[in-house]
C-alpha atoms as a PDB file:
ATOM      1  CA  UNK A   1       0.185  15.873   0.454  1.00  0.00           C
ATOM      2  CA  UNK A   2       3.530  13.795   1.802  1.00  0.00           C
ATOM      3  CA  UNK A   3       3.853  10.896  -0.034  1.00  0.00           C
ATOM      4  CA  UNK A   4       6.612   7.602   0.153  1.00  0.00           C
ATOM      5  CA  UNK A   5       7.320   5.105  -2.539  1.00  0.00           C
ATOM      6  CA  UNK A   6       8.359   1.797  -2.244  1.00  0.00           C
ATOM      7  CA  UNK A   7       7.898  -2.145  -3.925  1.00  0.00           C
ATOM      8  CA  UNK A   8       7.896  -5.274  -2.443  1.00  0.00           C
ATOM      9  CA  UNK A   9       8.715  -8.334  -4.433  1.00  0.00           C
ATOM     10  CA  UNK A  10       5.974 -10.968  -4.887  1.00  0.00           C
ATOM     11  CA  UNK A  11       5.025 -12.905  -7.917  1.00  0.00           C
ATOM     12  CA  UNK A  12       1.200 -12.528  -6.507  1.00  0.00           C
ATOM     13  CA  UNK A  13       1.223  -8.562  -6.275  1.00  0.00           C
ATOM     14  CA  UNK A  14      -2.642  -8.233  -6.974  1.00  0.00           C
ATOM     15  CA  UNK A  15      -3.100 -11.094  -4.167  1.00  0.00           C
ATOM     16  CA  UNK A  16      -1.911  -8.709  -1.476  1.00  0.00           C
ATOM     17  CA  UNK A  17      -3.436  -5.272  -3.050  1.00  0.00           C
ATOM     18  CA  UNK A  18      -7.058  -6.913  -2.970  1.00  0.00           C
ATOM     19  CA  UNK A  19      -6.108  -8.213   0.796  1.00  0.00           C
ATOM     20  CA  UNK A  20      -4.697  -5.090   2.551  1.00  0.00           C
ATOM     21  CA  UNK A  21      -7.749  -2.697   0.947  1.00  0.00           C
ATOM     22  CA  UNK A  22     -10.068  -5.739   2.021  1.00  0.00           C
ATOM     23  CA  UNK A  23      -8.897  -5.397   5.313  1.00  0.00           C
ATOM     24  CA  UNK A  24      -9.031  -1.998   5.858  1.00  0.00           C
ATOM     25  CA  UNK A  25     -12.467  -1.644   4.207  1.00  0.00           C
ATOM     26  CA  UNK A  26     -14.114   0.512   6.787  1.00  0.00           C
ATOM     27  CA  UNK A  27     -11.488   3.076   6.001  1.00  0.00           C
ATOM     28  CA  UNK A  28     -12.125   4.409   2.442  1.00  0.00           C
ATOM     29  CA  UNK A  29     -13.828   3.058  -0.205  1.00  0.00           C
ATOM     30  CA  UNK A  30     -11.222   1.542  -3.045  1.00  0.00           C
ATOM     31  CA  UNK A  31     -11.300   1.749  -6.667  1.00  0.00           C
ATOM     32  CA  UNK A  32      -9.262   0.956  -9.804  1.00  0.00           C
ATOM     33  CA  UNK A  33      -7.655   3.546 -11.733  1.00  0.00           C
ATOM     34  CA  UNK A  34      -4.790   3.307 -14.623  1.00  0.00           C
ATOM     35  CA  UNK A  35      -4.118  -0.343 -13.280  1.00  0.00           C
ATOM     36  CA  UNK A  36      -3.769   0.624  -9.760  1.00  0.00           C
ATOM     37  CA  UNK A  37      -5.718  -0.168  -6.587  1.00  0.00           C
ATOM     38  CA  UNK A  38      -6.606   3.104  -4.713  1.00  0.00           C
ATOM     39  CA  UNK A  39      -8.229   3.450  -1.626  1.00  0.00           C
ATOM     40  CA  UNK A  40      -8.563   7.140  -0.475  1.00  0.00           C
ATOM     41  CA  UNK A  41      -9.125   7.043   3.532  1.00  0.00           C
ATOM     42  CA  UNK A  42     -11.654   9.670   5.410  1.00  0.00           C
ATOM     43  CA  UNK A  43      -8.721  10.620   7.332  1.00  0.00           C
ATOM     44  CA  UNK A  44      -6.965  12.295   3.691  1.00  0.00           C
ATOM     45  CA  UNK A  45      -4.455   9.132   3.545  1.00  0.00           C
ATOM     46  CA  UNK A  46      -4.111   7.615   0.196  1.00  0.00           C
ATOM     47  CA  UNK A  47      -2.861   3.961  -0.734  1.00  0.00           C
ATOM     48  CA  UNK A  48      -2.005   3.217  -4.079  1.00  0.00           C
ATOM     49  CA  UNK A  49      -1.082   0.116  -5.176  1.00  0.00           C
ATOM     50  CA  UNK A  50       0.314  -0.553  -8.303  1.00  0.00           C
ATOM     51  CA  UNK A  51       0.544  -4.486  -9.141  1.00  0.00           C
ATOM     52  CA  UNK A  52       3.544  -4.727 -12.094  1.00  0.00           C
ATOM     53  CA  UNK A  53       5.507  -8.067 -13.402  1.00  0.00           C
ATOM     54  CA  UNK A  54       7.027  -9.484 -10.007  1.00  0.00           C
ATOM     55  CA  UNK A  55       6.111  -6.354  -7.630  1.00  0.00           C
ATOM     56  CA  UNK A  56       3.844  -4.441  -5.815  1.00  0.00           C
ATOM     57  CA  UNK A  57       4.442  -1.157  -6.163  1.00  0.00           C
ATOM     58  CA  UNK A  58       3.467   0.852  -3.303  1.00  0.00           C
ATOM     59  CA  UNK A  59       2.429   4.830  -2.785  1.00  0.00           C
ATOM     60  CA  UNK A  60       1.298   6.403   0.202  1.00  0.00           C
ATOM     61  CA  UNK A  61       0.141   9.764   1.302  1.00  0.00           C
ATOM     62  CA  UNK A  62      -0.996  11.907   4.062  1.00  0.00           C
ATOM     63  CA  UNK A  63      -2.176  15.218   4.211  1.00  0.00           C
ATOM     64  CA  UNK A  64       0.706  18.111   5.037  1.00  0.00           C
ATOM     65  CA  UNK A  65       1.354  17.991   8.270  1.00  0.00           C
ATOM     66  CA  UNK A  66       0.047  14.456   8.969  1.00  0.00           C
ATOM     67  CA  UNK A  67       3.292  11.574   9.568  1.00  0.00           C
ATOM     68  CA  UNK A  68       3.772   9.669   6.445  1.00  0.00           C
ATOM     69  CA  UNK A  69       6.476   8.226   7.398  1.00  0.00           C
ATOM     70  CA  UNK A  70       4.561   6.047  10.202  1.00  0.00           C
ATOM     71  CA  UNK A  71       1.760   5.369   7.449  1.00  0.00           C
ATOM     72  CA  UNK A  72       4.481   3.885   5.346  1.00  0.00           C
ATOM     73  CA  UNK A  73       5.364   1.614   8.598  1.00  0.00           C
ATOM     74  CA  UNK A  74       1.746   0.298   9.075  1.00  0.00           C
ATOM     75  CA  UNK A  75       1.249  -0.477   5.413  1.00  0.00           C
ATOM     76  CA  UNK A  76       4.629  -2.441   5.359  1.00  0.00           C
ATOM     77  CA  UNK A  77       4.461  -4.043   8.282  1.00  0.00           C
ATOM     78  CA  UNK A  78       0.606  -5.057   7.381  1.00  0.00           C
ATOM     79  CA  UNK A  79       1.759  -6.509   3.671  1.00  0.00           C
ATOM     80  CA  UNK A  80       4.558  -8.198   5.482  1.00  0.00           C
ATOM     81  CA  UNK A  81       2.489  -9.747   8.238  1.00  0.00           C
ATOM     82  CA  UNK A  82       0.111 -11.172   5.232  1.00  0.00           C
ATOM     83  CA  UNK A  83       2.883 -12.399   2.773  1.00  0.00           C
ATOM     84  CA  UNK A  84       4.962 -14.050   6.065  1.00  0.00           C
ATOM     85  CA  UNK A  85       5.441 -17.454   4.464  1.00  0.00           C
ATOM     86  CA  UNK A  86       6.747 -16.182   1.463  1.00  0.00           C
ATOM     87  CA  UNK A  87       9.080 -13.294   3.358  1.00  0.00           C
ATOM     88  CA  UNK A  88       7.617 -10.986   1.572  1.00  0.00           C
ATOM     89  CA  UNK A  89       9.471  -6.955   2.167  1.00  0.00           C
ATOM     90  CA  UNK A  90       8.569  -3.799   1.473  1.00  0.00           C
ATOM     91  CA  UNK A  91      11.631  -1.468   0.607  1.00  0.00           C
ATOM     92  CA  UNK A  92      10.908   2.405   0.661  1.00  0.00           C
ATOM     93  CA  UNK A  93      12.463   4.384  -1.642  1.00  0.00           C
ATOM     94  CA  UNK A  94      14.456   7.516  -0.200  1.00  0.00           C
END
């Protein structure tokens, strides 16, 4: 597995973790483990999303060989589209 780390700022972080596995529903099924929201997709992509004081932390994987960096695009640019009035960004961690 590839993965990419990143947070986005929000002082509603399990707000947008319940909405982007709710939207991608038909894609995995999603559970709660150690605080996190996981949703593991049939495709071998992961999501894990972490909500902590003032943040959303955010892990995603793919299966070696699969483009985790573009995963990491769709997921940010899907949290961002949701949390538009409040400007919300995702910042991936190099």
């Amino acid at each position: 597995m590839t993965s990419v780390h990143g947070t986005m700022a929000t002082d509603r972080p399990e707000r947008y973790a319940k909405q982007l596995t709710s939207h991608w529903s038909d894609r995995g099924p999603v559970t709660e483990e150690d605080g996190a929201v996981v949703q593991r997709w049939e495709t071998g992509h992961v999501l894990v999303l972490r909500p902590v004081e003032g943040a959303l932390d955010i892990e995603v994987s793919v299966p070696d060989g699969g483009d985790a960096a573009r995963f990491a695009q769709v997921v940010k640019e899907h949290l961002e589209r949701f949390g538009q009035r409040d400007e919300l960004d995702v910042v991936w961690h190099v």
